[in-house]
Protein backbone atom coordinates (compact mmCIF):
# COMPACT_ATOMS: atom_id res chain seq x y z
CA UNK A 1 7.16 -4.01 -13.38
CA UNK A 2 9.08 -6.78 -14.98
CA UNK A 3 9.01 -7.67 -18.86
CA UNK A 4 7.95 -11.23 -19.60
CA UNK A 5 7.94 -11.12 -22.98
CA UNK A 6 11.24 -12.96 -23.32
CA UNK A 7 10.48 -15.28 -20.65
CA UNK A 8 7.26 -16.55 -22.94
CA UNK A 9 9.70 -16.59 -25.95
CA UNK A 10 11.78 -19.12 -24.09
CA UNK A 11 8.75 -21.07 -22.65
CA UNK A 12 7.35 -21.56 -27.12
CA UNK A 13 10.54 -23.15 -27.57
CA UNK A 14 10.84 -25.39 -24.93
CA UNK A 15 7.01 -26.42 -25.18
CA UNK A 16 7.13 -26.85 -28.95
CA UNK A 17 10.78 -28.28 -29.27
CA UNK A 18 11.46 -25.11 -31.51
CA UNK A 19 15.31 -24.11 -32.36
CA UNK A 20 14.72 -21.18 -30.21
CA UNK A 21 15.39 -23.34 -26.77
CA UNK A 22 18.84 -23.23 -28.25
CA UNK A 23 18.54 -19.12 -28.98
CA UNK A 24 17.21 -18.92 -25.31
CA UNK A 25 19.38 -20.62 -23.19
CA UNK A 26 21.69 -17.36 -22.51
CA UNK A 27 18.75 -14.87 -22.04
CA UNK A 28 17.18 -17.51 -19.30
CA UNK A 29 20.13 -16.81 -16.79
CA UNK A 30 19.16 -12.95 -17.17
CA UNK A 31 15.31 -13.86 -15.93
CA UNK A 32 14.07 -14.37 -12.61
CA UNK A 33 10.76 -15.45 -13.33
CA UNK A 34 9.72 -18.17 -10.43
CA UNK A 35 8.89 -20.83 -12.52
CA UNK A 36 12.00 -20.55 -15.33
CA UNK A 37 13.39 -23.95 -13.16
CA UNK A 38 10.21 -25.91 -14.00
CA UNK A 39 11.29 -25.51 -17.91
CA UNK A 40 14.79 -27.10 -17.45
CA UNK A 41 12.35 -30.25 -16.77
CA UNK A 42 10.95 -30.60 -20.06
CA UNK A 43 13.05 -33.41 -21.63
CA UNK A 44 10.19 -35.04 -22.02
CA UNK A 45 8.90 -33.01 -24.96
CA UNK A 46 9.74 -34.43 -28.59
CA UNK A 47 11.79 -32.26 -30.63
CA UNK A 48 10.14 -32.20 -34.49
CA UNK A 49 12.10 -34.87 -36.71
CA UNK A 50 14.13 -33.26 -38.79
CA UNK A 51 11.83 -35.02 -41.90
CA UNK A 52 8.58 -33.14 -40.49
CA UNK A 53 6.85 -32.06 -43.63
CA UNK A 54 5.60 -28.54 -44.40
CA UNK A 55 2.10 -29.05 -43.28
CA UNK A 56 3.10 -30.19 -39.77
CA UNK A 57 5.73 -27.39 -39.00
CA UNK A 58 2.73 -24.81 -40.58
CA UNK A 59 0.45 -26.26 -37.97
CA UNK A 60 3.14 -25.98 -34.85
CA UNK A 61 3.80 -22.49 -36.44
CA UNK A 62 0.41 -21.33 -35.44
CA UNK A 63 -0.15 -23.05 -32.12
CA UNK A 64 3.68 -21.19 -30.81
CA UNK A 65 2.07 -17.43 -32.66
CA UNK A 66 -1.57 -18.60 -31.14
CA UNK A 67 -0.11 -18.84 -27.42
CA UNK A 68 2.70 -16.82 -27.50
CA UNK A 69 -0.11 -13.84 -29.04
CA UNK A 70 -2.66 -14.57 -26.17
CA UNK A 71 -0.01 -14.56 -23.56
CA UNK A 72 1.82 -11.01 -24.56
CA UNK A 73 -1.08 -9.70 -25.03
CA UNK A 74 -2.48 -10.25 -21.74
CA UNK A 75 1.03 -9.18 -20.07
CA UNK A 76 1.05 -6.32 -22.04
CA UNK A 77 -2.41 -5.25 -20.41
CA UNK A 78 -1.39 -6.06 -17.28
CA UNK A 79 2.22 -4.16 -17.27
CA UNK A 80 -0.04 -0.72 -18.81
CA UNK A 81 -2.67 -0.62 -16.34
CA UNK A 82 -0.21 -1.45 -13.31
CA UNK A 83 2.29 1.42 -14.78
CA UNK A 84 -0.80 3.50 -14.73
CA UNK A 85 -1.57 2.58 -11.45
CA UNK A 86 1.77 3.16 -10.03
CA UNK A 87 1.65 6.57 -11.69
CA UNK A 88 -1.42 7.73 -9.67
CA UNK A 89 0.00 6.32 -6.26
CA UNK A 90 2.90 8.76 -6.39
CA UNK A 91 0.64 11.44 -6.59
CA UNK A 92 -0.90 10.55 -3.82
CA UNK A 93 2.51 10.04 -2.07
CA UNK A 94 3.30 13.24 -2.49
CA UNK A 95 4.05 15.35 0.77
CA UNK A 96 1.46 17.56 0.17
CA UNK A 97 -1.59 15.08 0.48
CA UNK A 98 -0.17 15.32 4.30
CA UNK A 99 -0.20 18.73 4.92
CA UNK A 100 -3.47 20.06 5.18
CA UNK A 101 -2.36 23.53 4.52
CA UNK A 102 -1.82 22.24 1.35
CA UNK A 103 -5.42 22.81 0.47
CA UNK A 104 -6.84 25.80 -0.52
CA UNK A 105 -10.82 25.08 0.64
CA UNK A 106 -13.00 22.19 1.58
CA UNK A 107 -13.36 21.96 -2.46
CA UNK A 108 -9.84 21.01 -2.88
CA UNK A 109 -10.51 18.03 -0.79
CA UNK A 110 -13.68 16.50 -2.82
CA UNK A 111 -11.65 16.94 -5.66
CA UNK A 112 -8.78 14.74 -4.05
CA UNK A 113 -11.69 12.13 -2.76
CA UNK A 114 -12.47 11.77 -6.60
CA UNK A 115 -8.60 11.36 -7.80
CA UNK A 116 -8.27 8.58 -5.05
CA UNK A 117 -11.49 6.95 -6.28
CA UNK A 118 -10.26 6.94 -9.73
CA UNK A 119 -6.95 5.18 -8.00
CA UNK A 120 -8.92 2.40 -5.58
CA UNK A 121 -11.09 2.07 -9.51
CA UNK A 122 -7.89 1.46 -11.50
CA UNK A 123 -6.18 -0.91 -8.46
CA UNK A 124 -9.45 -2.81 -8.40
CA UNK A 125 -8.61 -3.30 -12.54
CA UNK A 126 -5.30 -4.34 -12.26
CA UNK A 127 -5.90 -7.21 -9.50
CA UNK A 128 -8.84 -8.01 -11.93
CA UNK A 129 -6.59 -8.43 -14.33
CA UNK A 130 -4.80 -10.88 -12.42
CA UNK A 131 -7.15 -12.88 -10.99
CA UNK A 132 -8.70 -13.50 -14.43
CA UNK A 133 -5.42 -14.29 -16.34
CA UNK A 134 -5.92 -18.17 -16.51
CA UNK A 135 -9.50 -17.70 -17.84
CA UNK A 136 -8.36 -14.49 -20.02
CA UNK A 137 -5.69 -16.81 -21.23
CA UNK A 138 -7.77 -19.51 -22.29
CA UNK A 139 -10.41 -17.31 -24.39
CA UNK A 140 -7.51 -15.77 -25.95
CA UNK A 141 -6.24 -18.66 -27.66
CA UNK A 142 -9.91 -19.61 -28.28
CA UNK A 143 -10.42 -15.80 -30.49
CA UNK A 144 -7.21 -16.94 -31.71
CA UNK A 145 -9.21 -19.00 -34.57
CA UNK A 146 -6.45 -21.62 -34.22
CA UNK A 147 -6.97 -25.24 -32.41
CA UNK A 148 -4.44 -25.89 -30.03
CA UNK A 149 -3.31 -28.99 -29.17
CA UNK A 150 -4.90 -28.79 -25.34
CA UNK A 151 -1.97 -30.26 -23.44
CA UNK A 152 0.26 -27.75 -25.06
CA UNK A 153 -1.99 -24.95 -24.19
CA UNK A 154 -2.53 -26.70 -20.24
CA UNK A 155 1.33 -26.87 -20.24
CA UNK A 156 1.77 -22.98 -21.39
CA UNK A 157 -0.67 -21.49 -19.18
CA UNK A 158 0.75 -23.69 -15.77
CA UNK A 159 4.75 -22.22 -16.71
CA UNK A 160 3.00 -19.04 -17.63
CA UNK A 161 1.20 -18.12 -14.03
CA UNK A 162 4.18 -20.09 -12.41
CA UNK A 163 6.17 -17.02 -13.90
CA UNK A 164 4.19 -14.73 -11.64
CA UNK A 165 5.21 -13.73 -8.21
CA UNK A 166 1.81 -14.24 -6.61
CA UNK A 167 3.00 -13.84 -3.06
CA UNK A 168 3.88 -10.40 -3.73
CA UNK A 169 0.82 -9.53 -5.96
CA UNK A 170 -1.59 -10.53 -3.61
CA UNK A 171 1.10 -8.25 -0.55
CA UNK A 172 0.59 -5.37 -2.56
CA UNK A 173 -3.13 -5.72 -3.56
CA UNK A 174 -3.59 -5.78 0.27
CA UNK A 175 -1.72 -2.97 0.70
CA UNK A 176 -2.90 -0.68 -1.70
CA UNK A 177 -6.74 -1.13 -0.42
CA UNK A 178 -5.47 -0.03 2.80
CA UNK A 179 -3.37 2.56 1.32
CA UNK A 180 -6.67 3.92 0.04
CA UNK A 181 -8.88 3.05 3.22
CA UNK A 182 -6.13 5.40 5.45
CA UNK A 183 -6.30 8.04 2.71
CA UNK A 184 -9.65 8.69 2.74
CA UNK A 185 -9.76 8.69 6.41
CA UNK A 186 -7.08 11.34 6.50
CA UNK A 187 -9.64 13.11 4.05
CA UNK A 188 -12.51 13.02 6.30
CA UNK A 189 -10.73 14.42 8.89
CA UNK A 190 -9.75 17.13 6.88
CA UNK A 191 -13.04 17.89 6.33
CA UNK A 192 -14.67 17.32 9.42
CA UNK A 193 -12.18 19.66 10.75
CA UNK A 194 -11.74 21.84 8.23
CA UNK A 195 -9.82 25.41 9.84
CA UNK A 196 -8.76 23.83 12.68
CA UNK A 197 -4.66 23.70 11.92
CA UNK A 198 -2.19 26.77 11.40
CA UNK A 199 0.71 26.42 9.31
CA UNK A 200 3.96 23.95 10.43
CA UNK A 201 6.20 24.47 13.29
CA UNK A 202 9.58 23.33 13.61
CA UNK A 203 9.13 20.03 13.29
CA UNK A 204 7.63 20.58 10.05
CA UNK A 205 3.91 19.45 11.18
CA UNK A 206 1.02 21.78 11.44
CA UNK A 207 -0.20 22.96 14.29
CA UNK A 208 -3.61 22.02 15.43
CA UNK A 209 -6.59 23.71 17.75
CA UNK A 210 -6.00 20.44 20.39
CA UNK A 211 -3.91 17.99 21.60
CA UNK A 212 -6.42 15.38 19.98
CA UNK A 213 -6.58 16.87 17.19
CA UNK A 214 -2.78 16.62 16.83
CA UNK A 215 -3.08 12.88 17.74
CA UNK A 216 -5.50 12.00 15.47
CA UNK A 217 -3.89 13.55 12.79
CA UNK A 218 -0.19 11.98 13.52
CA UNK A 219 -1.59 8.45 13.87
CA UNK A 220 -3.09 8.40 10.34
CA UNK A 221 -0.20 10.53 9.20
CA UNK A 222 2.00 7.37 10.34
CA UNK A 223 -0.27 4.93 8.91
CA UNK A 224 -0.15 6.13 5.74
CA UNK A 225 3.51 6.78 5.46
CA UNK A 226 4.34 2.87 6.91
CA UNK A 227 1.55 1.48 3.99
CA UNK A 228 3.01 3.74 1.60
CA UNK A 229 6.74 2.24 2.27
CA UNK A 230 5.24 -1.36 1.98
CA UNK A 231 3.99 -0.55 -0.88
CA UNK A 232 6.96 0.56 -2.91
CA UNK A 233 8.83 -2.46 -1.25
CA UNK A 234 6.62 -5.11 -2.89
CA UNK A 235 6.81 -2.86 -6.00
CA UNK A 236 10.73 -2.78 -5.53
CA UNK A 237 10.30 -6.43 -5.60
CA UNK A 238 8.26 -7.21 -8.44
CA UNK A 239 10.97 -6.09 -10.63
CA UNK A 240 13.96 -8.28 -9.07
């Protein structure tokens, strides 16, 4: 998962005129956030005078923490519960969830159809969270105690979920329901038939009762293997 934390650093400054536009300008080459271009537009955004008076700068003060505090902490959510995510699909990418030799009784297997309900629970959280950033956002800033100048806070939140790579998100959400769907599909027919398999041959498979049997189980072997390998792409490119 990428870091936006200096990417919403940059976007204060530019929204509020701040001296840290100046500060920013080298760390914005290093981001590849997909709205960063729509900040080099913001010319039209009046830098403070250099007279404004203590009472004024105190008030911008707390609009840039009141933002800035709402965003990070909403990124922040979102890059835990996707690293926790990500943690419980390589278990499940592990070779031995495809080898049902691997398990030691038909008990084995409820207690995997739990550990992948926990995962389609926690994916179903982390699209959550992005679905409901825009509305998170805006209750944020409103728990924030601090009145925000509504066309600043309009202007944040638009460069804010531009910074998002939604196209990918919205790839990999797809993909991981699958990933489940094929998993638990691979599970029921581990169950269903349960004894019917001997250990691998050469090719490393096992070795089943029938040629169906062997079919069935190679298909949704395949299936999840190709899912699996999409998945880690748009993962892979979440981070560029």
């Amino acid at each position: 998962m990428r870091s936006y934390s200096l990417y919403l650093q940059i976007v204060v400054g530019v929204l509020f005129g701040a001296n840290s536009v100046a500060e920013g300008q080298d760390a914005k080459s290093m981001l590849k956030a997909p709205a960063v271009s729509a900040m080099d537009h913001a010319s039209a955004t009046p830098t403070p005078s250099a007279t404004i008076s203590e009472a004024e700068k105190r008030v911008i003060d707390a609009e840039k923490t009141a933002v800035q505090g709402a965003a990070n902490k909403l990124c922040e959510q979102i890059q835990i519960q996707e690293n926790d995510l990500y943690h419980r699909l390589t278990f499940l990418e592990k070779p031995g969830r495809l080898d049902p030799n691997s398990y030691s009784s038909p008990d084995e297997i409820s207690q995997w159809r739990a550990l992948l309900q926990q995962f389609k629970d926690k994916a179903s959280q982390v699209d959550g969270l992005y679905r409901g950033l825009e509305k998170n956002f805006d209750a944020e800033v409103r728990n924030s105690k601090v009145t925000v100048d509504p066309v600043i806070v309009s202007r944040f939140k638009t460069i804010l979920l531009g910074a998002f790579p939604w196209d990918t998100i919205n790839r990999k959400s797809s993909l991981l329901t699958q990933y489940a769907e094929q998993h638990q599909k691979l599970l029921d027919f581990y169950q269903k038939n349960w004894g019917t398999w001997r250990p691998a041959g050469k090719d490393g498979k096992p070795v089943f009762e029938s040629a169906s049997l062997s079919t069935t189980y190679n298909k949704l072997r395949e299936d999840i293997v190709s899912t699996g390998h999409q998945v880690d792409q748009e993962y892979v490119a979440m981070t560029r």
